[in-house]
N, C-alpha and C. Protein backbone atom coordinates (compact mmCIF):
# COMPACT_ATOMS: atom_id res chain seq x y z
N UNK A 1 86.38 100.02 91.06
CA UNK A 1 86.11 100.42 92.43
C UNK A 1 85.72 101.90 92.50
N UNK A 2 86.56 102.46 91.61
CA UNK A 2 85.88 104.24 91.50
C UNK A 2 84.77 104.23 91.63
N UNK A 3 84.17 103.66 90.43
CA UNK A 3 82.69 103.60 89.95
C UNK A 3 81.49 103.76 91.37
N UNK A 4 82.15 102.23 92.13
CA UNK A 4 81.44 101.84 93.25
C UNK A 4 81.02 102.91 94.20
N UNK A 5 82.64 103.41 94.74
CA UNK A 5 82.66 104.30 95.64
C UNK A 5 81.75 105.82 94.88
N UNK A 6 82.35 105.93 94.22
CA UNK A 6 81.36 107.23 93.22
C UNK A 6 79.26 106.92 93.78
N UNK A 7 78.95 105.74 93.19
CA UNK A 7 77.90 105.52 93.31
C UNK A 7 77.15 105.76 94.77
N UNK A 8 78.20 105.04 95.90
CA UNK A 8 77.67 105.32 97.56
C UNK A 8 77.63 106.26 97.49
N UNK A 9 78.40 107.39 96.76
CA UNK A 9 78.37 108.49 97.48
C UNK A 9 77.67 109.22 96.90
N UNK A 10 77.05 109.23 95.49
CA UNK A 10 75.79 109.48 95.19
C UNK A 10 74.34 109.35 96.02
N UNK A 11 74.83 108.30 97.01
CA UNK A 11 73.21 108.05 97.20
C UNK A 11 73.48 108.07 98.56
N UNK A 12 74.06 108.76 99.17
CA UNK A 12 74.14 109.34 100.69
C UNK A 12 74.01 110.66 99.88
N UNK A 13 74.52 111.47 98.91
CA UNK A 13 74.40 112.89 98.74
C UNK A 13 74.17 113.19 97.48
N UNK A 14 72.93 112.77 96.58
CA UNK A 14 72.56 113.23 95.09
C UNK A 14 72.76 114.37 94.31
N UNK A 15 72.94 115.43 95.50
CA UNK A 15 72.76 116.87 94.89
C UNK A 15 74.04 117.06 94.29
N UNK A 16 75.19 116.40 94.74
CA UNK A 16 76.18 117.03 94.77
C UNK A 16 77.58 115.67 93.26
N UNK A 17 78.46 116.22 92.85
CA UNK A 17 78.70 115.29 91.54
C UNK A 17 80.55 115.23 92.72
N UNK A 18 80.47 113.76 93.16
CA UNK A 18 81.42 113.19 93.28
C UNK A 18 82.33 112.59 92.05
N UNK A 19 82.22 113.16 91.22
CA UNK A 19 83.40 112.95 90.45
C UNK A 19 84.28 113.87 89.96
N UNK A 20 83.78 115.41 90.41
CA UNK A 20 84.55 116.53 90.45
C UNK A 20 85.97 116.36 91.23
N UNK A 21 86.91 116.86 90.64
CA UNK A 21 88.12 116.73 91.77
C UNK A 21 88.57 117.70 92.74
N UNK A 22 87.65 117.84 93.96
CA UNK A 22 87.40 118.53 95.10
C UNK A 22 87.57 118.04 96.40
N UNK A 23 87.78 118.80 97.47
CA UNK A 23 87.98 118.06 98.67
C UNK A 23 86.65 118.28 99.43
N UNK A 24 85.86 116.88 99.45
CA UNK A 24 84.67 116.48 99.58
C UNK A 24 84.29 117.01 100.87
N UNK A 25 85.33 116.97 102.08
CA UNK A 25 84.87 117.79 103.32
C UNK A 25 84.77 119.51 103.57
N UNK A 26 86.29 119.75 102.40
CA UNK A 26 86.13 121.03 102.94
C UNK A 26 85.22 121.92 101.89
N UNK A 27 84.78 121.34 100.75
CA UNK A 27 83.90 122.10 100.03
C UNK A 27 82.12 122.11 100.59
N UNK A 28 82.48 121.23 101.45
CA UNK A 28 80.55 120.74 102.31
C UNK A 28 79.66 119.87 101.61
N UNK A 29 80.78 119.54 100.79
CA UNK A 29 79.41 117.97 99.94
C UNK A 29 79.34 116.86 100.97
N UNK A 30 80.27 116.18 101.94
CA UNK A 30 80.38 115.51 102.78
C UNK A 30 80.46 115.85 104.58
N UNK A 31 79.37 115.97 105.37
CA UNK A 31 79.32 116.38 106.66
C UNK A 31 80.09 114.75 107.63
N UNK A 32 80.39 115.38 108.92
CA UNK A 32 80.65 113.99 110.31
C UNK A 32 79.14 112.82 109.74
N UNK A 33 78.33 113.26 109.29
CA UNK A 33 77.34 112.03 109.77
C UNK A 33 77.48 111.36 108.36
N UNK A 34 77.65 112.26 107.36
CA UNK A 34 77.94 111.58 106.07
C UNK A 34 79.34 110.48 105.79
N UNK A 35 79.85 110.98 106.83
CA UNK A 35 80.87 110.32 106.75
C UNK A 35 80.68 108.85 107.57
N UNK A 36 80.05 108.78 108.58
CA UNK A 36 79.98 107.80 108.98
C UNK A 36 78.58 106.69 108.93
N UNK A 37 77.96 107.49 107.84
CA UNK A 37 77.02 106.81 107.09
C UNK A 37 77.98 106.29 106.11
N UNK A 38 79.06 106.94 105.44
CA UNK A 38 79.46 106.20 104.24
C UNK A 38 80.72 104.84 105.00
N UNK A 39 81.21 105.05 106.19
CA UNK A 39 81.97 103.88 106.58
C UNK A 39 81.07 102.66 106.75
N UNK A 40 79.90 103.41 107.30
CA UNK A 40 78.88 101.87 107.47
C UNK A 40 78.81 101.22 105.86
N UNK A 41 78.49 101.76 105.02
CA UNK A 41 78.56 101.33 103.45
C UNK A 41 79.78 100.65 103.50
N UNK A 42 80.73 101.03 103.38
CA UNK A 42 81.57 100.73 103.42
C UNK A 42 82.26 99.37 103.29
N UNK A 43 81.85 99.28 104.91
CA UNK A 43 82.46 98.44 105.66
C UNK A 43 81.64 97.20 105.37
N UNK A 44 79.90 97.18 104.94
CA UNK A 44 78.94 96.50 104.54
C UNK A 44 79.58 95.79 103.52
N UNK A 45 79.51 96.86 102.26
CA UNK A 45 79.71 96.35 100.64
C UNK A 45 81.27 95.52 100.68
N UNK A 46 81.86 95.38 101.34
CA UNK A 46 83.62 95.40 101.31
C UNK A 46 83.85 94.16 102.09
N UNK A 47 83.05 93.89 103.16
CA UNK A 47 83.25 93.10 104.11
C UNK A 47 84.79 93.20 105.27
N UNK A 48 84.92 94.65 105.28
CA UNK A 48 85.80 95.32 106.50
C UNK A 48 85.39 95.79 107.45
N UNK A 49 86.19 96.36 108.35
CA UNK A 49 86.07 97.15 109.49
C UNK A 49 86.82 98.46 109.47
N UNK A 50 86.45 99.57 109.11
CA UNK A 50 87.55 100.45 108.84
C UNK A 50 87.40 100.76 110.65
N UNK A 51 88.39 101.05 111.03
CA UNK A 51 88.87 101.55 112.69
C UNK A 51 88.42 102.70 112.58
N UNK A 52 88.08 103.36 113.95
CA UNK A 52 87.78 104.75 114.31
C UNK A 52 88.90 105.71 114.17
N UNK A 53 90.19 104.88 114.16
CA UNK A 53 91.19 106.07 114.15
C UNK A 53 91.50 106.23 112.63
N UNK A 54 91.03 105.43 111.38
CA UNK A 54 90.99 106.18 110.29
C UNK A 54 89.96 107.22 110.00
N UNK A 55 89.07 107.13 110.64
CA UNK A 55 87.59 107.80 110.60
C UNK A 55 88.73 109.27 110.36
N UNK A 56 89.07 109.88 109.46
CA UNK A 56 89.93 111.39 109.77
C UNK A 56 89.33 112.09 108.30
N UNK A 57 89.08 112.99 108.31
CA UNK A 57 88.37 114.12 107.33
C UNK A 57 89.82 114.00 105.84
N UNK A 58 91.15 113.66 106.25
CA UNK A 58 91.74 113.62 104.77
C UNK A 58 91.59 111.90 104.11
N UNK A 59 91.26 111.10 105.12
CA UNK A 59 90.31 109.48 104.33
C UNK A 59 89.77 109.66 103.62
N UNK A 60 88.68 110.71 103.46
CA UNK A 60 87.18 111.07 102.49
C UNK A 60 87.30 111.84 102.21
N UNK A 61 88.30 112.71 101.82
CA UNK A 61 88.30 113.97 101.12
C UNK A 61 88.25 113.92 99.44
N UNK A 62 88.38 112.87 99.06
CA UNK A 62 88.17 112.53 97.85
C UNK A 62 88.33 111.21 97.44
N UNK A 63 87.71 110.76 96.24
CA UNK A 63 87.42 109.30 95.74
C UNK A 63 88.58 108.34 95.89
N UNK A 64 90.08 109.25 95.83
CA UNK A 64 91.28 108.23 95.80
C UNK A 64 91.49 108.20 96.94
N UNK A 65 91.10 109.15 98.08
CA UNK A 65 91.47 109.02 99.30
C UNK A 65 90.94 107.89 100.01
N UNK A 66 89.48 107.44 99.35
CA UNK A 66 88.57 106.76 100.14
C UNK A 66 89.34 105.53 99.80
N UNK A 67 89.68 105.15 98.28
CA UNK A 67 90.23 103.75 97.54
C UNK A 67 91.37 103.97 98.50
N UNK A 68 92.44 104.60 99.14
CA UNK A 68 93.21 104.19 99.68
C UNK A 68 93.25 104.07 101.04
N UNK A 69 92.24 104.27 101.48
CA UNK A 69 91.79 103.85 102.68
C UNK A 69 91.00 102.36 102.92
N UNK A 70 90.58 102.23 101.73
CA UNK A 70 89.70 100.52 101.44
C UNK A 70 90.89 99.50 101.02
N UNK A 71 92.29 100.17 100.71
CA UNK A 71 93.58 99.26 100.28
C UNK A 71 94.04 99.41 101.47
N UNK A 72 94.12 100.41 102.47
CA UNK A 72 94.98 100.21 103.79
C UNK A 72 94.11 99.09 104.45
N UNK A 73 92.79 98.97 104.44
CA UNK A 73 91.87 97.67 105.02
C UNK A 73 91.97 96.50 104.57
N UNK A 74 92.94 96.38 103.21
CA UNK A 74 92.34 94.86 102.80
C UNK A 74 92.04 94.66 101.57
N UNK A 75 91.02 95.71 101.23
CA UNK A 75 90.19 95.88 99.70
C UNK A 75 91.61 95.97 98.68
N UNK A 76 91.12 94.89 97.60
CA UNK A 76 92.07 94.89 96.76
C UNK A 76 91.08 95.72 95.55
């Protein structure tokens, strides 16, 4: 699932190496629209609904944050 999530987030933001261990919002690799470009992925590839009230900047702050936000939905 790393892999996966690694990959979306390659290709919403190429420039930048999501596999560094950084906090993806507050370093500026991930903006509000990136973020909710990557829930639409998300929610596509996964077949969930992540809620608006997880939509929160420490969800996506990094790769394990996102996997445990796709296990609070469902995603095994």
């Amino acid at each position: 699932m790393k892999e996966e999530i690694i990959a979306i987030l390659n290709g919403l933001r190429p420039e930048f190496d999501f596999s560094e261990p950084v906090d993806f919002i507050e370093e500026g690799m991930l903006d509000s629209f990136d973020v909710i470009n990557l829930v639409n992925e998300l929610d596509t590839k996964y077949g969930i609904s992540i809620d608006g009230i997880d939509v929160l900047p420490e969800n996506f702050s990094s790769v394990d944050s996102i996997i445990n936000l796709l296990h609070k939905n469902g995603v095994k």
